[in-house]
Protein backbone atom coordinates (compact mmCIF):
# COMPACT_ATOMS: atom_id res chain seq x y z
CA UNK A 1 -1.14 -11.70 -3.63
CA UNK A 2 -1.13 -10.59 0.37
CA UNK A 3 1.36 -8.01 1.53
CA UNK A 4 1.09 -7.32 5.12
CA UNK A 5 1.10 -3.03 6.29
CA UNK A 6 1.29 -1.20 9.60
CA UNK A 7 -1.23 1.51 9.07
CA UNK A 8 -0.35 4.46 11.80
CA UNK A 9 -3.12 7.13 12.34
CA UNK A 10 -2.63 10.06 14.28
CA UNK A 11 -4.76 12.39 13.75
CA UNK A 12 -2.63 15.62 15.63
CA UNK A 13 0.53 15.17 13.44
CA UNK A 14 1.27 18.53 12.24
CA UNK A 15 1.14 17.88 8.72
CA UNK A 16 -1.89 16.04 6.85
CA UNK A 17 0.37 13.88 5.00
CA UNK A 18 1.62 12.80 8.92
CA UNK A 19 -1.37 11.67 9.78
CA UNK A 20 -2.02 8.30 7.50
CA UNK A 21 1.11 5.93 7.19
CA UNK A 22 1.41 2.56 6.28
CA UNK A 23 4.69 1.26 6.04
CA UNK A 24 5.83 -2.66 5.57
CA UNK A 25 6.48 -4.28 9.17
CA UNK A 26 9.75 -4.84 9.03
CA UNK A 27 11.72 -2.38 6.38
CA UNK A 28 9.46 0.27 7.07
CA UNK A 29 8.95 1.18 3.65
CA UNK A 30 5.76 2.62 2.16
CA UNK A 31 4.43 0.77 -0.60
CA UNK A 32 4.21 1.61 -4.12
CA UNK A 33 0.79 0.20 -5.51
CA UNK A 34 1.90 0.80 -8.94
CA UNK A 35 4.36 -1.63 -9.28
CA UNK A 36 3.05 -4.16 -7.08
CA UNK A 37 -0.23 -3.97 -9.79
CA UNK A 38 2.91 -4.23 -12.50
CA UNK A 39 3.80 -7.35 -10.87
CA UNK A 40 0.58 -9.21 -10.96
CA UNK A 41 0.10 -8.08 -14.86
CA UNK A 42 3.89 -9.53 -15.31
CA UNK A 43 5.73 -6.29 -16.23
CA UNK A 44 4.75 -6.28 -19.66
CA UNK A 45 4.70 -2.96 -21.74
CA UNK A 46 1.04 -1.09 -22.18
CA UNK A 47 -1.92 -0.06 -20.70
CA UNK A 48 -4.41 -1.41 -18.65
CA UNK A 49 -7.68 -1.42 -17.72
CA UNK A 50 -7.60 -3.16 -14.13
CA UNK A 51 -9.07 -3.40 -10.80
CA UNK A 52 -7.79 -3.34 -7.59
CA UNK A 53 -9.63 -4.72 -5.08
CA UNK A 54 -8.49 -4.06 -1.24
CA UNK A 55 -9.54 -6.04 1.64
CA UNK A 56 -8.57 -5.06 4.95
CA UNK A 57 -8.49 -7.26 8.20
CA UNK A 58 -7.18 -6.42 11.40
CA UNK A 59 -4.48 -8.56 12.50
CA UNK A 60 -3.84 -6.94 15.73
């Protein structure tokens, strides 16, 4: 699965939280990692064990 992110930096934001965004391109909205990993285990009920792996490549 490959989801595309704007990742903003800035860091003199006034707040920590400021200062690391990422945000989908275009409905600006932050992603939730939990239920994207839901997705790929098909929504079913329990607990797992699973691992995320995250590779990043600059687009732009």
């Amino acid at each position: 699965m490959i989801k595309h992110y704007i990742l903003s930096i800035n860091p003199n934001a006034e707040y920590e939280w400021e200062q690391r965004i990422l945000r989908h391109p275009i409905t600006a909205e932050r992603p939730d990692f939990a239920s994207l990993i839901a997705q790929a285990v098909g929504d079913e009920a329990g607990s797992y064990l699973v691992e995320v792996n995250i590779e990043v490549n600059l687009l732009a």
